[in-house]
N, C-alpha and C. Protein backbone atom coordinates (compact mmCIF):
# COMPACT_ATOMS: atom_id res chain seq x y z
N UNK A 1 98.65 116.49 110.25
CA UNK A 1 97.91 115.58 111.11
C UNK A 1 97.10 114.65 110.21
N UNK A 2 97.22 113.58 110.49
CA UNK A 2 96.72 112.50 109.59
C UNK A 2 94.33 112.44 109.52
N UNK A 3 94.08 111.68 109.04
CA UNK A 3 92.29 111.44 109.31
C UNK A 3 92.23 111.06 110.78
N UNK A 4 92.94 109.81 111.01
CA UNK A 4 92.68 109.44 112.40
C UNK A 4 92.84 110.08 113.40
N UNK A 5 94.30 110.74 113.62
CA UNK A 5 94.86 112.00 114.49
C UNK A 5 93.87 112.82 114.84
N UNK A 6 93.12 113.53 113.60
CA UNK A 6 92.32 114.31 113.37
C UNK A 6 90.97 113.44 114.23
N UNK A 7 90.47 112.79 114.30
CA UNK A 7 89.24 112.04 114.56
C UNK A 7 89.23 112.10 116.08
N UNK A 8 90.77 111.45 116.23
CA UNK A 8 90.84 111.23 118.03
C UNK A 8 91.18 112.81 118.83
N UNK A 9 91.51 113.80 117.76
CA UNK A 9 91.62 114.70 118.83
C UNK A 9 89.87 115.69 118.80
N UNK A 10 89.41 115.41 117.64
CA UNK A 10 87.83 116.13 118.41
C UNK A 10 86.87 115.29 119.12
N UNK A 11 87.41 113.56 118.83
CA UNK A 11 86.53 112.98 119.71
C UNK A 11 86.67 112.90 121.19
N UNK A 12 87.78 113.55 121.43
CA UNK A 12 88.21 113.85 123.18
C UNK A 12 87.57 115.77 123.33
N UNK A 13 86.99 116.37 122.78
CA UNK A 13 86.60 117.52 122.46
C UNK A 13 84.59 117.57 122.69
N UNK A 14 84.43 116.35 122.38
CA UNK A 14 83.09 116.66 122.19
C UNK A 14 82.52 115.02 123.32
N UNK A 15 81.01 115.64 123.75
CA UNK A 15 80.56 115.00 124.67
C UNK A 15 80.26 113.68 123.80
N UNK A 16 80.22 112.70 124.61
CA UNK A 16 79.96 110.81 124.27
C UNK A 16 78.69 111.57 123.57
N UNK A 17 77.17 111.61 123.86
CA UNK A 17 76.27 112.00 123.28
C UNK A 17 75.97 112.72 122.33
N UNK A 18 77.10 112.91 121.41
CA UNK A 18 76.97 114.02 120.07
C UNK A 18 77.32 112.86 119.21
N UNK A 19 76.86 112.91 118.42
CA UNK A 19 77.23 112.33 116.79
C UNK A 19 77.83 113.13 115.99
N UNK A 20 79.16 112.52 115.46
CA UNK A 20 80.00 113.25 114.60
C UNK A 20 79.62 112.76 113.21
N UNK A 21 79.14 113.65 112.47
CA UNK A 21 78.81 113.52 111.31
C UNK A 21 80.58 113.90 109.79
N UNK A 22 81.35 112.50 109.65
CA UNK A 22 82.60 113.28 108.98
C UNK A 22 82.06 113.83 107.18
N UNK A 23 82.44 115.13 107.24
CA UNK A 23 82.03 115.42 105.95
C UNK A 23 82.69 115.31 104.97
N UNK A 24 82.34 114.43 104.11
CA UNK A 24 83.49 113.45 103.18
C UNK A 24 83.38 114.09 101.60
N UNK A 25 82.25 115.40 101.53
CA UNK A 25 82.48 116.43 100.50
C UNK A 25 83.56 116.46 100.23
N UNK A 26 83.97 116.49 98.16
CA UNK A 26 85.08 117.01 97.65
C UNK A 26 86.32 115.83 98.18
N UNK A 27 86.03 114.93 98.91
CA UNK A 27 87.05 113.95 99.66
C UNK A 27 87.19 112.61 98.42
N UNK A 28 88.49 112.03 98.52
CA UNK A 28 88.07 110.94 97.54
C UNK A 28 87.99 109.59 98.17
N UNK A 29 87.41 108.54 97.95
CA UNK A 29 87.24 107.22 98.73
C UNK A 29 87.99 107.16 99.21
N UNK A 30 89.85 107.14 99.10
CA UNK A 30 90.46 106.84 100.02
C UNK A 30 90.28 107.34 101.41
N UNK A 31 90.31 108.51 101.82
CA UNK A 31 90.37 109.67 102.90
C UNK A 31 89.20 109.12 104.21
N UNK A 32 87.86 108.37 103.04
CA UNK A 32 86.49 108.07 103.63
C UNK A 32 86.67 106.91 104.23
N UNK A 33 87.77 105.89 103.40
CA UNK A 33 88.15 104.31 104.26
C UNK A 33 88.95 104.36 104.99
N UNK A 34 89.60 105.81 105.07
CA UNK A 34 90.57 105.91 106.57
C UNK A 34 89.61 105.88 107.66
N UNK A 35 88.66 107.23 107.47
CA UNK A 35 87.64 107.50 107.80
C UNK A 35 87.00 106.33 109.00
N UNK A 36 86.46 105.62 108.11
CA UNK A 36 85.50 104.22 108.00
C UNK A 36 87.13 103.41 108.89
N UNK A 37 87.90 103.23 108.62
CA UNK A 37 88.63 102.25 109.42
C UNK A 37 88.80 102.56 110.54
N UNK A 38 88.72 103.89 110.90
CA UNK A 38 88.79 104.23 112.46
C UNK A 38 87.75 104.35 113.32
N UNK A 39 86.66 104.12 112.53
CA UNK A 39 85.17 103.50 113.27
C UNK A 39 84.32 104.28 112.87
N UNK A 40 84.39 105.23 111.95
CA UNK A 40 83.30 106.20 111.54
C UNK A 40 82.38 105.66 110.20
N UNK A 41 81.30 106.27 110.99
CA UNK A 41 80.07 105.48 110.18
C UNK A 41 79.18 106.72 109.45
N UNK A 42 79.27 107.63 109.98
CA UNK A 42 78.41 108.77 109.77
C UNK A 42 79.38 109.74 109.08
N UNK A 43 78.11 109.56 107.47
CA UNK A 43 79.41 110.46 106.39
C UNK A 43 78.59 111.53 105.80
N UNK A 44 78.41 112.89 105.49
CA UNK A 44 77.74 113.93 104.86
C UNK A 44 78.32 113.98 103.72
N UNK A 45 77.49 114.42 102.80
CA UNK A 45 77.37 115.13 101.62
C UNK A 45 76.55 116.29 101.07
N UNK A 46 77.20 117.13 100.27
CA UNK A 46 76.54 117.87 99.76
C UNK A 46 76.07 118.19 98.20
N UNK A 47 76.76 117.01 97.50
CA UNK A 47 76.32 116.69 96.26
C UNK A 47 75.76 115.48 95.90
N UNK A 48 74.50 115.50 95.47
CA UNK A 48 74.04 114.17 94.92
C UNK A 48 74.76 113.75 94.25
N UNK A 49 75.36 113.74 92.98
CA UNK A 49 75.72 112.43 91.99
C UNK A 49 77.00 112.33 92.95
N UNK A 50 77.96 112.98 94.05
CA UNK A 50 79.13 112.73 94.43
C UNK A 50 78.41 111.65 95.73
N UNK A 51 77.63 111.74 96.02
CA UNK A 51 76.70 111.24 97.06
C UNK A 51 76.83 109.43 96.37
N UNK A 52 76.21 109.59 95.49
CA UNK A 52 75.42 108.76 94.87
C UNK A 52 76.55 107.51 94.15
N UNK A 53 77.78 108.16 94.23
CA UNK A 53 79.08 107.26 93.08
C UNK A 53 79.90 106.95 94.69
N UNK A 54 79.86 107.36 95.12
CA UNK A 54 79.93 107.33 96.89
C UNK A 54 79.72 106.27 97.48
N UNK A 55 78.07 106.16 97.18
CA UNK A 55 77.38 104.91 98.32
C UNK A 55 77.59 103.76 97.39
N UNK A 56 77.55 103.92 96.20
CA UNK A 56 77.96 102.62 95.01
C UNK A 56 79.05 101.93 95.63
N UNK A 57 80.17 102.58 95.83
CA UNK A 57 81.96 102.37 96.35
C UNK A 57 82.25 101.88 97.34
N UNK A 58 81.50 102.82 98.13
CA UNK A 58 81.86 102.40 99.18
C UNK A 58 81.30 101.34 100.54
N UNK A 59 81.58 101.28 101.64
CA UNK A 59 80.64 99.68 102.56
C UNK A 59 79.04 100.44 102.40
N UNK A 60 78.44 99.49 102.52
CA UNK A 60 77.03 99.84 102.79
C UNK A 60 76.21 100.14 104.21
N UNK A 61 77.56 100.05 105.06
CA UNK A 61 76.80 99.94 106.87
C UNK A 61 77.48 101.89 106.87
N UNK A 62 77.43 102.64 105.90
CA UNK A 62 77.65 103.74 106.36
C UNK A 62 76.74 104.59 106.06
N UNK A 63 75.89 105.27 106.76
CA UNK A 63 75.16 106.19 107.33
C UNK A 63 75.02 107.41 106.95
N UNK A 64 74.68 107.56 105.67
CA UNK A 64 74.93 108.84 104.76
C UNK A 64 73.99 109.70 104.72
N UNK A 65 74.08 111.06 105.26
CA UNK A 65 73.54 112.16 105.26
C UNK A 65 73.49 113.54 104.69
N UNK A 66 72.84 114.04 103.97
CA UNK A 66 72.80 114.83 103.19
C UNK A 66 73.04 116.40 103.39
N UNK A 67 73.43 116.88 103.26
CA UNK A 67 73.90 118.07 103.95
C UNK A 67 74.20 119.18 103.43
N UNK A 68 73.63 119.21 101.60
CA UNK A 68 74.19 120.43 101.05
C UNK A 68 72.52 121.10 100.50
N UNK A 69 71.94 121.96 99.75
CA UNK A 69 70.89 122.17 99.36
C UNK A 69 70.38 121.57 98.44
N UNK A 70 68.99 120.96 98.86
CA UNK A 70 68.69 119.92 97.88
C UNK A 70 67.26 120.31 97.06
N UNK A 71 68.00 119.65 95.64
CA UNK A 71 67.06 120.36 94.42
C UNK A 71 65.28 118.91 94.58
N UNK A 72 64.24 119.34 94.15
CA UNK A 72 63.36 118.51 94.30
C UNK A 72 63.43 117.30 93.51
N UNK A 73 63.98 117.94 92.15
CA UNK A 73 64.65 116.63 91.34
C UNK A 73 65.37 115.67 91.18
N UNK A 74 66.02 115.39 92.32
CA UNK A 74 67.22 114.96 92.87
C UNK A 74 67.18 113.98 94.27
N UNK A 75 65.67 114.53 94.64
CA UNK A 75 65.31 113.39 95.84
C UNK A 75 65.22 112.12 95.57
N UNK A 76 65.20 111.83 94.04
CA UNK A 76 64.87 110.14 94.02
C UNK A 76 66.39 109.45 93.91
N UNK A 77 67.21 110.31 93.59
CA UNK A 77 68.15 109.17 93.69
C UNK A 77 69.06 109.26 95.17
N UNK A 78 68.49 109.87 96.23
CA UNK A 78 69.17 109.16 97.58
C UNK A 78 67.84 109.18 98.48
N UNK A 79 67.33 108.90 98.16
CA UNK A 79 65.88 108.40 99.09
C UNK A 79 66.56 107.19 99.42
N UNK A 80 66.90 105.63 98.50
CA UNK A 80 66.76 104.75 98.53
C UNK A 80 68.10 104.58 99.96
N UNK A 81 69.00 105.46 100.04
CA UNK A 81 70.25 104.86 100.80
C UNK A 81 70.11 105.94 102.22
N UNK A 82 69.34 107.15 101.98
CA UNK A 82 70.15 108.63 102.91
C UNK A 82 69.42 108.31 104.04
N UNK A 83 70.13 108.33 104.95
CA UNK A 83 69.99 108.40 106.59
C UNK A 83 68.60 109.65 107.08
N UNK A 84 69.73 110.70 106.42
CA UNK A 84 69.05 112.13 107.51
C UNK A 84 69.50 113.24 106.23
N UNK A 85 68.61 113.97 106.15
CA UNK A 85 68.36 115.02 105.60
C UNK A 85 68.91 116.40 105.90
N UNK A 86 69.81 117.04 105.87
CA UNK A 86 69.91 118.37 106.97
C UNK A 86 69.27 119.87 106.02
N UNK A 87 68.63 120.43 106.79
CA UNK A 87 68.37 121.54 106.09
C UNK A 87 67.37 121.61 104.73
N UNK A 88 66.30 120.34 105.32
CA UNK A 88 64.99 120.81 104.25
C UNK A 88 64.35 122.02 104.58
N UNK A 89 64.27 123.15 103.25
CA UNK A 89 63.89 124.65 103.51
C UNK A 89 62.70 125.00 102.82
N UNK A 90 61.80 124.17 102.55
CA UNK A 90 60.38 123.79 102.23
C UNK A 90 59.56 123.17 102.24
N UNK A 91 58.37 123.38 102.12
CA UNK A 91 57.49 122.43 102.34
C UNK A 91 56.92 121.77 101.00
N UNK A 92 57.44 122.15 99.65
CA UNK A 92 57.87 121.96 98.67
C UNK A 92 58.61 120.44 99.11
N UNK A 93 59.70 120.82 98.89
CA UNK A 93 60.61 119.78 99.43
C UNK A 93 60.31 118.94 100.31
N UNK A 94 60.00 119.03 101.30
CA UNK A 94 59.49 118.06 102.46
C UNK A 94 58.50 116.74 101.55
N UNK A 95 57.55 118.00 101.18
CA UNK A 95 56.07 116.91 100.45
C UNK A 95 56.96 115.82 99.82
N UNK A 96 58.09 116.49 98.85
CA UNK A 96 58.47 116.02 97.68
C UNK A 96 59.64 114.33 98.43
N UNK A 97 60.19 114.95 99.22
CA UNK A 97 60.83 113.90 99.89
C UNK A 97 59.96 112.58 100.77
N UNK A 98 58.69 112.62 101.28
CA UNK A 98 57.87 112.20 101.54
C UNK A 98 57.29 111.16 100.08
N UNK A 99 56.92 111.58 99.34
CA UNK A 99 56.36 111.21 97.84
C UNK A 99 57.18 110.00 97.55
N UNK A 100 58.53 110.35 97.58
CA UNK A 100 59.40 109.32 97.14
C UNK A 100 60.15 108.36 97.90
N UNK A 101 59.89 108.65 99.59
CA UNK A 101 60.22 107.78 100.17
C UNK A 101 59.19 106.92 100.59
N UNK A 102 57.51 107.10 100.24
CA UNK A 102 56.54 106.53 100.28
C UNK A 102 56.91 105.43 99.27
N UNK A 103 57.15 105.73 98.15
CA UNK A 103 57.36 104.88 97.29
C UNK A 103 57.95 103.47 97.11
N UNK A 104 58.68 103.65 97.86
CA UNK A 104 59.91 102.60 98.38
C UNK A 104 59.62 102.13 99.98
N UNK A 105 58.43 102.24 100.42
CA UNK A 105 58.26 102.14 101.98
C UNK A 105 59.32 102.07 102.68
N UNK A 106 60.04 103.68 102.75
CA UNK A 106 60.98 103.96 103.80
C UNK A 106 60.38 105.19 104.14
N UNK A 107 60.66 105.34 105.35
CA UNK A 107 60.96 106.81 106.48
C UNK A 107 62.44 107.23 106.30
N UNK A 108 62.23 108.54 105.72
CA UNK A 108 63.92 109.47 106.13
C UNK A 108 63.13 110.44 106.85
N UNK A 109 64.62 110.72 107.73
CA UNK A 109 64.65 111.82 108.98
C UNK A 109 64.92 113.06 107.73
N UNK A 110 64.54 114.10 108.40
CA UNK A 110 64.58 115.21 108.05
C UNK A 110 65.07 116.42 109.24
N UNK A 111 65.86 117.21 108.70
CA UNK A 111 65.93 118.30 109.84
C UNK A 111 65.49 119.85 109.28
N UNK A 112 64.70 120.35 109.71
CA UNK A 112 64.22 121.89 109.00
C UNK A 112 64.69 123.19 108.99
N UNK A 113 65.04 123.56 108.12
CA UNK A 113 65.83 124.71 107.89
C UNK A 113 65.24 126.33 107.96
N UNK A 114 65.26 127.02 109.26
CA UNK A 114 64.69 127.79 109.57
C UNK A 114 64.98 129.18 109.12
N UNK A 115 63.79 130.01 108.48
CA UNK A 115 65.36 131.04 107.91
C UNK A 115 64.60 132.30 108.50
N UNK A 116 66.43 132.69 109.73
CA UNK A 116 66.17 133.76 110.66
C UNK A 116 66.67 135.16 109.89
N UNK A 117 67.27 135.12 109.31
CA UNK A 117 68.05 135.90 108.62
C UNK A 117 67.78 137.23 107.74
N UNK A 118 67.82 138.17 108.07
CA UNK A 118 67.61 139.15 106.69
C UNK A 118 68.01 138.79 105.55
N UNK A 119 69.08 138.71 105.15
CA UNK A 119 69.00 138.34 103.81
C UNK A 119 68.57 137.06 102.96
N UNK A 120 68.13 137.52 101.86
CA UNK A 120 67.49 137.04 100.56
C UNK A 120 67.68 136.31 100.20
N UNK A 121 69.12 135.99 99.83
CA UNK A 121 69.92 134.89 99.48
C UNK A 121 69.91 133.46 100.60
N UNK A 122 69.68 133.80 101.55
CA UNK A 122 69.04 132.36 102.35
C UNK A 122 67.85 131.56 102.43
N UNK A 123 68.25 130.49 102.40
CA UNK A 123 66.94 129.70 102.50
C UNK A 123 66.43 129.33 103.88
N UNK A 124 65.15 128.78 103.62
CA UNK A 124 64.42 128.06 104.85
C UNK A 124 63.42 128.40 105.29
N UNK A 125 62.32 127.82 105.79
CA UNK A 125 60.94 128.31 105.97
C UNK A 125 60.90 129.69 107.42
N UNK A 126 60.19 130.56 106.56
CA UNK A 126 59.56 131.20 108.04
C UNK A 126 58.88 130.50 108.68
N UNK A 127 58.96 131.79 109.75
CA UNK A 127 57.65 131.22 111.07
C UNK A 127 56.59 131.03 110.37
N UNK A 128 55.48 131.85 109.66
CA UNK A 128 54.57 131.85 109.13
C UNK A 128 54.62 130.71 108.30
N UNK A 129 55.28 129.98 107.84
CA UNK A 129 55.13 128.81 107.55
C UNK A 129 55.48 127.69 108.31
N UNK A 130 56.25 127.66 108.83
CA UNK A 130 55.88 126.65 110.15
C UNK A 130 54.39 126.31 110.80
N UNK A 131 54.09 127.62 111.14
CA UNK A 131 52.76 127.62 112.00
C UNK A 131 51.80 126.97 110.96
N UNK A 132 52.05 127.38 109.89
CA UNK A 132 50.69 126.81 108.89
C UNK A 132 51.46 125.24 108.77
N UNK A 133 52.60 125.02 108.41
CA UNK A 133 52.42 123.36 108.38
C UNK A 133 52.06 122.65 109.78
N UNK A 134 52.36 123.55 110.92
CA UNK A 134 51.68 122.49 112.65
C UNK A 134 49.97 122.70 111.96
N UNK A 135 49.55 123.76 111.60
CA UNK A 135 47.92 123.07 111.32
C UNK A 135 47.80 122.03 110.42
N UNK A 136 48.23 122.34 109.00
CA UNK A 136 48.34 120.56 108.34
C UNK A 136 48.53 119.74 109.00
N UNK A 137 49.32 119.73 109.27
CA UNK A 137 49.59 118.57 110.05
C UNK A 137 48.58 118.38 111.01
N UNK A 138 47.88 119.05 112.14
CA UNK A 138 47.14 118.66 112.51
C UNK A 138 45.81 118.06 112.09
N UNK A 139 45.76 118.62 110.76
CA UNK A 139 44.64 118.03 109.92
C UNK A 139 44.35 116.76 109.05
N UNK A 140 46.36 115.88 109.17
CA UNK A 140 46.35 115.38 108.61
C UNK A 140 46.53 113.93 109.25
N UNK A 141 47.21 113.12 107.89
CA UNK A 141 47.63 112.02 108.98
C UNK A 141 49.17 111.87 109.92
N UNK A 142 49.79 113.32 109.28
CA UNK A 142 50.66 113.25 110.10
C UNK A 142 50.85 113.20 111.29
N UNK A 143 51.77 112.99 112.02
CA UNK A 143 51.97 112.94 113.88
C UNK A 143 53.74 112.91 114.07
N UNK A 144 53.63 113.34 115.32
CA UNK A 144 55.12 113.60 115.71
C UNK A 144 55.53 112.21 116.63
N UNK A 145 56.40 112.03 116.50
CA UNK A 145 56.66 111.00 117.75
C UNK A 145 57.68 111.95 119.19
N UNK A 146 57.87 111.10 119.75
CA UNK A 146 58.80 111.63 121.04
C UNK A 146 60.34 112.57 120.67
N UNK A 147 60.72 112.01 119.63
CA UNK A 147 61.56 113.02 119.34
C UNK A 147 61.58 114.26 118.41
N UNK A 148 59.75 114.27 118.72
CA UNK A 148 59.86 115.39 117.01
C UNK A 148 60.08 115.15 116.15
N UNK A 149 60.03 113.53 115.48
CA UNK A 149 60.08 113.46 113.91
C UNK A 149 58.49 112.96 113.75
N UNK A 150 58.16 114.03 112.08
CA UNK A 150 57.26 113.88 111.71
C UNK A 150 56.53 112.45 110.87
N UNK A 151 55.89 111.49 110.88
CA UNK A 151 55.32 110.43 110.51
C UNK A 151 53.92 110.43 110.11
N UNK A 152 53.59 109.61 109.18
CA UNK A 152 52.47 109.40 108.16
C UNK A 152 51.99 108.45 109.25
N UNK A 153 50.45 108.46 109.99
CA UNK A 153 49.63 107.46 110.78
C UNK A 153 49.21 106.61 109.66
């Protein structure tokens, strides 16, 4: 089954109101301009520098989201292009992604990575840290808007 094949049979699968995010990991440009020719705009990654030789290449109206675990050192080079964030699992990280998109006066979305899990080997904030960043935050200049994303007043 070809990219497109593939595209039109989960986009008859899933409701108008979902966003298909295609994950173009390990994929090479070609696969992504099939991708992109059949109307897809929304591309994941899970490696920065593959991220990063990526958005160089390829159109610039595509909508790149991050999607693999991300090191703190590594936030500055897709601040400048990344859509949405999936799976920030600190508040480490958060600050750190904040820092550098201040820099460049942009807002990135972020989505938070909750970790329910017994085991060790997973990431993502507990409850107990959640609850303590809703008090920062209340203390700070942060604020939520209507959809729950967090913003600097």
């Amino acid at each position: 089954m070809s990219i497109l094949q593939n595209l039109e049979f989960i986009k008859k699968q899933i409701p108008e109101n979902v966003k298909l995010v295609c994950v173009s990991k390990f994929h090479p440009n070609e696969a992504i301009l099939e991708a992109y020719s059949a109307g897809e705009r929304v591309f994941g990654e899970s490696k920065v520098q593959e991220m990063c030789g990526k958005y160089e290449t390829l159109p610039k109206d595509i909508e790149w989201h991050f999607i693999g675990h991300l090191q703190t050192n590594k936030i500055k080079y897709i601040v400048p292009f990344v859509s949405l964030i999936h799976g920030v699992d600190s508040f480490k990280l958060l600050t750190e992604i904040d820092k550098q998109a201040a820099k460049i006066g942009k807002k990135v979305n972020c989505l938070l990575q909750v970790h329910i899990a017994t085991e060790e080997t997973k990431f993502g904030f507990s409850e107990e840290e959640l609850v303590e960043m809703e008090k920062i935050r209340e203390c700070t200049n942060l604020r939520t808007d209507g959809d729950g994303n967090i913003y600097r007043r």
